[in-house]
C-alpha atoms as a PDB file:
ATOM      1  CA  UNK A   1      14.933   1.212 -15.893  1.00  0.00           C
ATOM      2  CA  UNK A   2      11.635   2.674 -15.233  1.00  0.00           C
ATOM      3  CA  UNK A   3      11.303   5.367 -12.553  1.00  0.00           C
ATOM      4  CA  UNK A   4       8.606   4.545  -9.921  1.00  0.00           C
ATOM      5  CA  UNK A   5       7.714   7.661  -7.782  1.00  0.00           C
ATOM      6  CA  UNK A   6       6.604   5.340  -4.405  1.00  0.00           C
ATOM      7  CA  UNK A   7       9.237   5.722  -1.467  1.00  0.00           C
ATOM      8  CA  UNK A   8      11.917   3.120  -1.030  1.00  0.00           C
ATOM      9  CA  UNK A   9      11.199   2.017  -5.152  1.00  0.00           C
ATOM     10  CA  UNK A  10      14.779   2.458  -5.520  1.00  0.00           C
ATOM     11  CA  UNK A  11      16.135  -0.302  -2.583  1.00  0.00           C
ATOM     12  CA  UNK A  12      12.784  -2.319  -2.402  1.00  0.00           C
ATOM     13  CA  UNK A  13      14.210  -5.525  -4.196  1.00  0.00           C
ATOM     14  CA  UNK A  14      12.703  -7.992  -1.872  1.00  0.00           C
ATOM     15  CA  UNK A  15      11.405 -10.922  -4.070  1.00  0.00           C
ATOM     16  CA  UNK A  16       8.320 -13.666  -3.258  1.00  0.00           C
ATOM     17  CA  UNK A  17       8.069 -17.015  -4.398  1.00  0.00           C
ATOM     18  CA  UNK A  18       7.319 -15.833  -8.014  1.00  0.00           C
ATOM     19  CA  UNK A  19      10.124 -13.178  -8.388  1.00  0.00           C
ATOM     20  CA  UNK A  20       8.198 -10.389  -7.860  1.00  0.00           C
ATOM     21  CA  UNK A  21       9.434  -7.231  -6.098  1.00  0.00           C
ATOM     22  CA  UNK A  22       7.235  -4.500  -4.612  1.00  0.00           C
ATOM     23  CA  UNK A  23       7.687  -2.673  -8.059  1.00  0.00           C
ATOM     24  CA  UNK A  24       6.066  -5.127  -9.554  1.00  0.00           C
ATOM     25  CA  UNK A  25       3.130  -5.415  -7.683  1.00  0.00           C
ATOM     26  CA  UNK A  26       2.878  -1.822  -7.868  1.00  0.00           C
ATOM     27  CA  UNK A  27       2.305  -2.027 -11.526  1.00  0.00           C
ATOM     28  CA  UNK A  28      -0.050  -4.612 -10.943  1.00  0.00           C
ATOM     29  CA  UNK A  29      -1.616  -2.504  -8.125  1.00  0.00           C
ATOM     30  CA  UNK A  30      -1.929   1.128 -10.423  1.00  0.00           C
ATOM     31  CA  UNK A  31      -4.742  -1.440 -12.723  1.00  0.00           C
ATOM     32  CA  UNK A  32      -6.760  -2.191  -9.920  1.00  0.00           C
ATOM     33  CA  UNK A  33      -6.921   0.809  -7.634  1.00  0.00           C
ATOM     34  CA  UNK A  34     -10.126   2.527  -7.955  1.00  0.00           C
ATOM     35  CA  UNK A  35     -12.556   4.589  -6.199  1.00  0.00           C
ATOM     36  CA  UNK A  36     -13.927   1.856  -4.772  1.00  0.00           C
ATOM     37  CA  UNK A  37     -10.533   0.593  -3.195  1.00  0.00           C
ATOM     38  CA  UNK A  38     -10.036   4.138  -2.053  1.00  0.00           C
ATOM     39  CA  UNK A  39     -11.102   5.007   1.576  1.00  0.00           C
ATOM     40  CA  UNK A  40     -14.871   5.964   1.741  1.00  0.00           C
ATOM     41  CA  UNK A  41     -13.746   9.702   3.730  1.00  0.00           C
ATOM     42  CA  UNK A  42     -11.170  10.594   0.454  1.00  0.00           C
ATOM     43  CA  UNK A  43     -13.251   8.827  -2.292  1.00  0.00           C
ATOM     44  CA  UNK A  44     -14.835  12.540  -3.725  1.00  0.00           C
ATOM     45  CA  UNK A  45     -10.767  13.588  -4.259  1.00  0.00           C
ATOM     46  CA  UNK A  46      -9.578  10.522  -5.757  1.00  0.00           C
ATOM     47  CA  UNK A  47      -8.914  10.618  -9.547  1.00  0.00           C
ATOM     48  CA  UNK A  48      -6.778   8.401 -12.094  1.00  0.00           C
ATOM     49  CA  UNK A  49      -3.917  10.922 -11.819  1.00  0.00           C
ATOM     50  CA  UNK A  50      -3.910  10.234  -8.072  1.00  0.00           C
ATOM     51  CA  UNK A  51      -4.546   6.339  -7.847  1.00  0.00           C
ATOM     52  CA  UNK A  52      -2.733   5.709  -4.623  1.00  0.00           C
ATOM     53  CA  UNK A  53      -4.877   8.230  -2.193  1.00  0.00           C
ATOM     54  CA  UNK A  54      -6.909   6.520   0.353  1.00  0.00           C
ATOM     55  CA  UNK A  55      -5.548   2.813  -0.502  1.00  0.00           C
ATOM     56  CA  UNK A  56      -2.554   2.648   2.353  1.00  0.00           C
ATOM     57  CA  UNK A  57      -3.477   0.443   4.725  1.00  0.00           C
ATOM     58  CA  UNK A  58      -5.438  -2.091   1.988  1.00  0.00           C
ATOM     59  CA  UNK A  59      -2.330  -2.175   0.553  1.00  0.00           C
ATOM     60  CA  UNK A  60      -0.008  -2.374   3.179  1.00  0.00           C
ATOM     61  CA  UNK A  61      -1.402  -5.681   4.553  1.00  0.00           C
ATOM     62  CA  UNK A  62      -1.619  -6.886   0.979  1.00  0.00           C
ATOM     63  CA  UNK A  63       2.612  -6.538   1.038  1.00  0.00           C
ATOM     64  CA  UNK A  64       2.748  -8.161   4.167  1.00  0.00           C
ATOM     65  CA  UNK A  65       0.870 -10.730   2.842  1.00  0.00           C
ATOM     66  CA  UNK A  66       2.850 -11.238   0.301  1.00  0.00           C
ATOM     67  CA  UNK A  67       6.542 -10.123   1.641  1.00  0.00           C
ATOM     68  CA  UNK A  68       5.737 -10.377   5.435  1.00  0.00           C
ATOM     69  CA  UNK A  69       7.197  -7.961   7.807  1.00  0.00           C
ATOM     70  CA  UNK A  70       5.775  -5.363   9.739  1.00  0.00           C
ATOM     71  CA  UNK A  71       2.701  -2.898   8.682  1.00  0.00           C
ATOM     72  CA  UNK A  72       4.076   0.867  10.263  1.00  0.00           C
ATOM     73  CA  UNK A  73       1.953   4.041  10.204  1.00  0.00           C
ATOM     74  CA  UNK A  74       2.688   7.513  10.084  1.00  0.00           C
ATOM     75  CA  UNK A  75       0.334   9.560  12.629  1.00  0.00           C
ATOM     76  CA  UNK A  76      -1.695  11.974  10.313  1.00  0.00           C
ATOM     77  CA  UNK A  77      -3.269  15.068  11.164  1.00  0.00           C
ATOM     78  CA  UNK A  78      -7.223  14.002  12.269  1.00  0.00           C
ATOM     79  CA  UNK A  79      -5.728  10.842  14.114  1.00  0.00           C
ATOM     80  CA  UNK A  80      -4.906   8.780  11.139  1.00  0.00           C
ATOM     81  CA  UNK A  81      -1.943   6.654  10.483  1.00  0.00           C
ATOM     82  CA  UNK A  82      -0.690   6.598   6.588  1.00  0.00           C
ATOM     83  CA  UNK A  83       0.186   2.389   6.790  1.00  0.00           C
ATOM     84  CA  UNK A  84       3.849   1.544   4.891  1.00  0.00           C
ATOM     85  CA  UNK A  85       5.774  -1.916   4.695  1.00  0.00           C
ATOM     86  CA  UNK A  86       8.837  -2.782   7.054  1.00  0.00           C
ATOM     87  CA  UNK A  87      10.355  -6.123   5.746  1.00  0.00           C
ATOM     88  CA  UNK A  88      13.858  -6.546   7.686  1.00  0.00           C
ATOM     89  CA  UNK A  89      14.979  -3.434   7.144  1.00  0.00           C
ATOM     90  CA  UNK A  90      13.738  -3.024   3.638  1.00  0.00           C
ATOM     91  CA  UNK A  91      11.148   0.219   3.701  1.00  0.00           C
ATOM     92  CA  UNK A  92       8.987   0.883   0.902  1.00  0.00           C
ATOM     93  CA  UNK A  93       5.617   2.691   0.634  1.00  0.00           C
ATOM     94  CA  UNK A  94       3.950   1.931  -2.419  1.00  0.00           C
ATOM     95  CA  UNK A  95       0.997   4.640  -1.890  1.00  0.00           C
ATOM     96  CA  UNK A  96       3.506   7.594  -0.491  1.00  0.00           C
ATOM     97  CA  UNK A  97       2.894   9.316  -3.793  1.00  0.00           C
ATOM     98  CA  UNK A  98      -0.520  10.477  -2.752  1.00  0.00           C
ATOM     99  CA  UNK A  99       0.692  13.558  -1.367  1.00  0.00           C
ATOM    100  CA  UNK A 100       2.482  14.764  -3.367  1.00  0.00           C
ATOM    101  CA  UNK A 101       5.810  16.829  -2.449  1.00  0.00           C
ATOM    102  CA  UNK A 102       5.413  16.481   0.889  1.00  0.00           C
ATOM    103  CA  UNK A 103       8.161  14.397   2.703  1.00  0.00           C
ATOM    104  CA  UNK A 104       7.390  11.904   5.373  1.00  0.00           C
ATOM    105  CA  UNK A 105       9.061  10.893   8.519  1.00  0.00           C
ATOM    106  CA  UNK A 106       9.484   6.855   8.260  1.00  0.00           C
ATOM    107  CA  UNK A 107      11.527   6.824  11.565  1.00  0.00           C
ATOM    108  CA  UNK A 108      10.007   5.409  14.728  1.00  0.00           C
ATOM    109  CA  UNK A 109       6.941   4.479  13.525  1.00  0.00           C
ATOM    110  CA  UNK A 110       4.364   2.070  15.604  1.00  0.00           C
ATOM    111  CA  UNK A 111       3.398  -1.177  14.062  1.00  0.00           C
ATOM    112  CA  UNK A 112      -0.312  -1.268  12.863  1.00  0.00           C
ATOM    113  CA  UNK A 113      -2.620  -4.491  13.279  1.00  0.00           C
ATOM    114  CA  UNK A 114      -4.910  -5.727  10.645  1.00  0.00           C
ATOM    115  CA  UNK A 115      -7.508  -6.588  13.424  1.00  0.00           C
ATOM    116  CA  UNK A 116      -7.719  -2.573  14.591  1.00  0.00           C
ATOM    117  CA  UNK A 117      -7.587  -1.412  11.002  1.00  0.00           C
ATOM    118  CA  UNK A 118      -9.851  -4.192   9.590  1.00  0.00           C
ATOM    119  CA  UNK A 119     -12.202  -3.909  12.670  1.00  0.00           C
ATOM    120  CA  UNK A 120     -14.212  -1.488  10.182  1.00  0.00           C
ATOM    121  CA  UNK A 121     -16.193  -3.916   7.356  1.00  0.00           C
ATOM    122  CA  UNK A 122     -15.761  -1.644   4.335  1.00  0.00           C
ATOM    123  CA  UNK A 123     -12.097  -1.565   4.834  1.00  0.00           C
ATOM    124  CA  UNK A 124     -11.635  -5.149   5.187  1.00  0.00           C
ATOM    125  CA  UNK A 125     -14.027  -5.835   2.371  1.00  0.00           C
ATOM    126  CA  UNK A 126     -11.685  -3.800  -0.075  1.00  0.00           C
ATOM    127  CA  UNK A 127      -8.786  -5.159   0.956  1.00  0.00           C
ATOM    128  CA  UNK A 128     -10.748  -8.872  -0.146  1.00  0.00           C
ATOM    129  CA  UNK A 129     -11.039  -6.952  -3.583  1.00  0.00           C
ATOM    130  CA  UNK A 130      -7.853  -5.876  -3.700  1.00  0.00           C
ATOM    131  CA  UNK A 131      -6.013  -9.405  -2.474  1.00  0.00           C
ATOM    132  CA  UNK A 132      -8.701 -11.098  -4.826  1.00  0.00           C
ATOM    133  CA  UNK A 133      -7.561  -9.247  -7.982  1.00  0.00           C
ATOM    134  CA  UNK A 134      -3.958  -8.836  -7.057  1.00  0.00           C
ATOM    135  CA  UNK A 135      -3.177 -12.909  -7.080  1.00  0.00           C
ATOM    136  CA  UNK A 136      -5.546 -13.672 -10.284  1.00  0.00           C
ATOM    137  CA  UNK A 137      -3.201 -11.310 -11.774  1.00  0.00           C
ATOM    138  CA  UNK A 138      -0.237 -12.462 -10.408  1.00  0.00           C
ATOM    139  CA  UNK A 139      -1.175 -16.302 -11.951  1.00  0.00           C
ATOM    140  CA  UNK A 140      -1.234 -14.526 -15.290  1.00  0.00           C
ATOM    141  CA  UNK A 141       1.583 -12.961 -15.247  1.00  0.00           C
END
């Protein structure tokens, strides 16, 4: 079994229509995220060895697109929230391996909205990319 370093990878064996579990999109995902799916304030930091920084929330609503649920965020330092996926119970972050060693608290966390985070264009124009690529790779699989 491959070892996956995102949180919940272990327990996040939710399926959609095709089979597919979060893992699997994640693999899917790690071909696609880019500098240009990365948020415009961390693009200068992210590098291949660190594909996951700055895609949360484009990701996030991709999962719930796909799995439903709830989008949660973590409050960050600046007034950020780090976006994760609630389905029933099932927790899983697939971009928690941006930083690093550092453990987050997924307790209590508020439910995010698509129409506050994709209120900004450039945000909701990469999670179009990122959708966009995710299902024409999902048909070839």
């Amino acid at each position: 079994m491959k070892i996956y370093r995102f949180y919940g990878w272990k327990t996040a064996d939710i399926k959609d229509e095709y089979g597919l579990t979060p893992r699997d999109y994640y693999d899917l995902l790690e071909k696609v995220w880019c500098a240009d799916t990365c948020a415009p304030r961390m693009r200068d930091d992210w590098n291949p060895q660190n594909k996951t920084l700055g895609q949360c929330s484009i990701t996030a609503f991709l999962m719930q697109d796909i799995y439903g649920g709830k989008v949660r965020g973590i409050l960050r330092s600046g007034g950020n929230y780090h976006c994760f996926n609630d389905v029933d119970g099932c927790v899983f972050d697939l971009t928690s391996e941006q930083f690093g060693e550092e453990v987050l608290d997924y307790s209590d966390c508020p439910e995010q909205f698509r129409e506050v985070h994709f209120a900004k264009e450039e945000k909701r124009l990469r999670y179009e990319y990122l959708r966009a690529k995710i299902l024409e790779m999902r048909q070839e699989k």
